[in-house]
Each structure stands twice: as C-alpha cells, then as structure tokens.
Protein backbone atom coordinates (compact mmCIF):
# COMPACT_ATOMS: atom_id res chain seq x y z
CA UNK A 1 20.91 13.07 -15.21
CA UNK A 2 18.31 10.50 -17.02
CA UNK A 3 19.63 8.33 -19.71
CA UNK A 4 17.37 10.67 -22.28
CA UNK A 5 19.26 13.72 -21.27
CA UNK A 6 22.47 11.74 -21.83
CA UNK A 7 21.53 10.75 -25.24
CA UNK A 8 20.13 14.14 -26.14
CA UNK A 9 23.83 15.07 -25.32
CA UNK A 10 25.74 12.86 -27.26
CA UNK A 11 25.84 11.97 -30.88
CA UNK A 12 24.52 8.20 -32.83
CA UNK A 13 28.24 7.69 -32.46
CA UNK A 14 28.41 7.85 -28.22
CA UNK A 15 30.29 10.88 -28.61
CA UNK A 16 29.85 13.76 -26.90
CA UNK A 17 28.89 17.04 -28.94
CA UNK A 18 30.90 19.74 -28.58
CA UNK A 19 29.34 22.25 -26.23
CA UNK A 20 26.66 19.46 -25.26
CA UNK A 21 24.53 20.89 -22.43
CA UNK A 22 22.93 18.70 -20.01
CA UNK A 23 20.40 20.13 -17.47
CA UNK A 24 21.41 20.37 -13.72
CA UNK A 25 19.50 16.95 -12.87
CA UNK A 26 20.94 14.51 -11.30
CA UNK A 27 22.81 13.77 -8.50
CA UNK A 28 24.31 16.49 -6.70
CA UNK A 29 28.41 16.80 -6.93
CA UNK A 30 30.72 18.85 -5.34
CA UNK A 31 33.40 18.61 -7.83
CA UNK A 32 35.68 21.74 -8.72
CA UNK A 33 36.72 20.23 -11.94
CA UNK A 34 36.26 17.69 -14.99
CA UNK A 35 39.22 15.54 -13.14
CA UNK A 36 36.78 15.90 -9.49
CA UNK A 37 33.91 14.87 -11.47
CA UNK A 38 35.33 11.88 -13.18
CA UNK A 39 37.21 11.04 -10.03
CA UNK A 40 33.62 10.69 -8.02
CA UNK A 41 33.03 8.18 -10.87
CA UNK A 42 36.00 5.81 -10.83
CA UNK A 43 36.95 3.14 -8.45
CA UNK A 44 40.42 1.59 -9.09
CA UNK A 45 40.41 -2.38 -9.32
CA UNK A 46 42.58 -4.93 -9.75
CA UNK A 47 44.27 -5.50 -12.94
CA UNK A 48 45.13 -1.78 -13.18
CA UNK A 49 41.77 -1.41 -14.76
CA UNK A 50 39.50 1.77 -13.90
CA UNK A 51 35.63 1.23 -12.65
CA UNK A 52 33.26 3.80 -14.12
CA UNK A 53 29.95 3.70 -11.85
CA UNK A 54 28.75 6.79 -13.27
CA UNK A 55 26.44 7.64 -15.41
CA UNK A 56 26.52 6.02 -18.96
CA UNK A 57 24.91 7.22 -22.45
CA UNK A 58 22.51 4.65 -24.83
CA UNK A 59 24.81 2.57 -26.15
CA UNK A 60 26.86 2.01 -22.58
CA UNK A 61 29.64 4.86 -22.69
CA UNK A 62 30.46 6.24 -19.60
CA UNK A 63 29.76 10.35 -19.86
CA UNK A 64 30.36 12.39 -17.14
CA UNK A 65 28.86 15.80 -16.53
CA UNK A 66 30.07 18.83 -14.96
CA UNK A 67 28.73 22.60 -14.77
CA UNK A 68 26.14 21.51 -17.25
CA UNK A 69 28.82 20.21 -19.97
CA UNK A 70 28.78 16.57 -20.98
CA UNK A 71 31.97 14.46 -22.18
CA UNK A 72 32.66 10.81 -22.39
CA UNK A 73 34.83 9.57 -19.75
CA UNK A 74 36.75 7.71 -22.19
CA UNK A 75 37.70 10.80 -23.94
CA UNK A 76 38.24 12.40 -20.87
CA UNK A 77 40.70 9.52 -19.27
CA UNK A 78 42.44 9.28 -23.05
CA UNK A 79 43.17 13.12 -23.34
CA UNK A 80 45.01 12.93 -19.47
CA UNK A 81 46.97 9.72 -19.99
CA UNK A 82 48.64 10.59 -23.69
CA UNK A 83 48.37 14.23 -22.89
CA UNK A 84 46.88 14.45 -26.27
CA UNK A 85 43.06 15.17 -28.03
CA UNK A 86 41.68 11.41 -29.61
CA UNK A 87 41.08 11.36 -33.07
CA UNK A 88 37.73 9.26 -33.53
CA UNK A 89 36.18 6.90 -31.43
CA UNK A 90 37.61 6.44 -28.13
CA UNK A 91 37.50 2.23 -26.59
CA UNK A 92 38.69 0.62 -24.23
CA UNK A 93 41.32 -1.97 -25.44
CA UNK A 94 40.67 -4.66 -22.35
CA UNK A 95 38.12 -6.75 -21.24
CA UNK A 96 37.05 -5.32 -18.05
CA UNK A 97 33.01 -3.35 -18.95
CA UNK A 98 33.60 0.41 -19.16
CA UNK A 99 37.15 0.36 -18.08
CA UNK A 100 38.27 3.94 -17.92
CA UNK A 101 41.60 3.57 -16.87
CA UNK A 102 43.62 5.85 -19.81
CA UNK A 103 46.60 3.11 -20.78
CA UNK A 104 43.81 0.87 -21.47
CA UNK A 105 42.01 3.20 -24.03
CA UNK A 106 42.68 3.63 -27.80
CA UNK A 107 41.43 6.27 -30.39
CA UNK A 108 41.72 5.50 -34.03
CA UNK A 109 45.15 6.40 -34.48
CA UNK A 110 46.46 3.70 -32.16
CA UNK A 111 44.04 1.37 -33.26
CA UNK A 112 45.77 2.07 -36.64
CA UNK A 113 49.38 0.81 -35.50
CA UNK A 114 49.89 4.67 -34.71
CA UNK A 115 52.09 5.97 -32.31
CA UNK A 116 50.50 7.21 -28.52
C-alpha cells in the first residue's frame, strides 16, 4: 500500500472514510481479521505503550488495511479498549510516536473531561 493510496483513503482530517477502499498492493498478510491485521502491526514496548510499524497515512496516522478496507489503527485500538465507537479525532494521549496501545488513546469526548 503506497502512501498515495493511503491518503486517497482517508480524509484532510487522517480519518478513515467510511467504506474507504484501498487496492490489494502492498505487502502480503495472512490475517483472518481487523484484530490479525493490526496485530502484524504492533510490537508491545516498555512503558505499556503499543509500537505501530505499519503503514501510516500523510499526516503520520497509523491505518491499517484489511480485505481492501482501510481504518486508522487508532480508531481501531480505541473501539477494542473502551468497547465503544470514538466520537471525533482519535490521539494518542502519551509521548511515545504512534503509540497504539488503546488506554493511551483519547477521542473528543475524553479529551472533553468525558467519561471512557
């Protein structure tokens, strides 16, 4: 997947668009699911932080791509580890780059002094 297929894919925001197709290039994966995919992505580090070495979009957010469908891992990681869809932007709330462990991520509603 080429950084101009990634940013064909997602929106001036980083976001992926809903129903984003991104053409089979790329590196070949043998993942059964979006967790499979994102897990051939992630390397676990110290600090309880999450390593993305995937792919990332334009502006530097890891996406991750799976039977031609395009999401940001950050959305992704957020939606398993508060079991809930973010509302707005999705960042990481620590200093490690492109951390994509999901306690360390925060949509706009936790950003806001909302609950998680």
């Amino acid at each position: 997947m080429t950084e101009e297929e990634i940013a064909a894919a997602l929106d001036s925001a980083g976001e992926a668009r809903p129903g984003a197709s991104v053409p089979g290039r790329g590196r070949r994966s043998s993942a059964q699911s979006w967790e499979d995919a994102f897990a051939e992505r992630t390397v676990a580090v110290e600090g309880g932080h999450l390593h993305w070495s995937g792919s990332t979009g334009q502006r530097g957010t890891p996406v991750v791509a799976w039977r031609g469908q395009v999401e940001t891992a950050y959305r992704l990681s957020f939606r398993w580890h508060h079991g809930r869809e973010p509302e707005g932007n999705v960042r990481p709330t620590c200093d490690y780059p492109c951390c994509v462990a999901g306690g360390h991520l925060a949509d706009r509603v936790i950003r806001e002094g909302g609950a998680a």
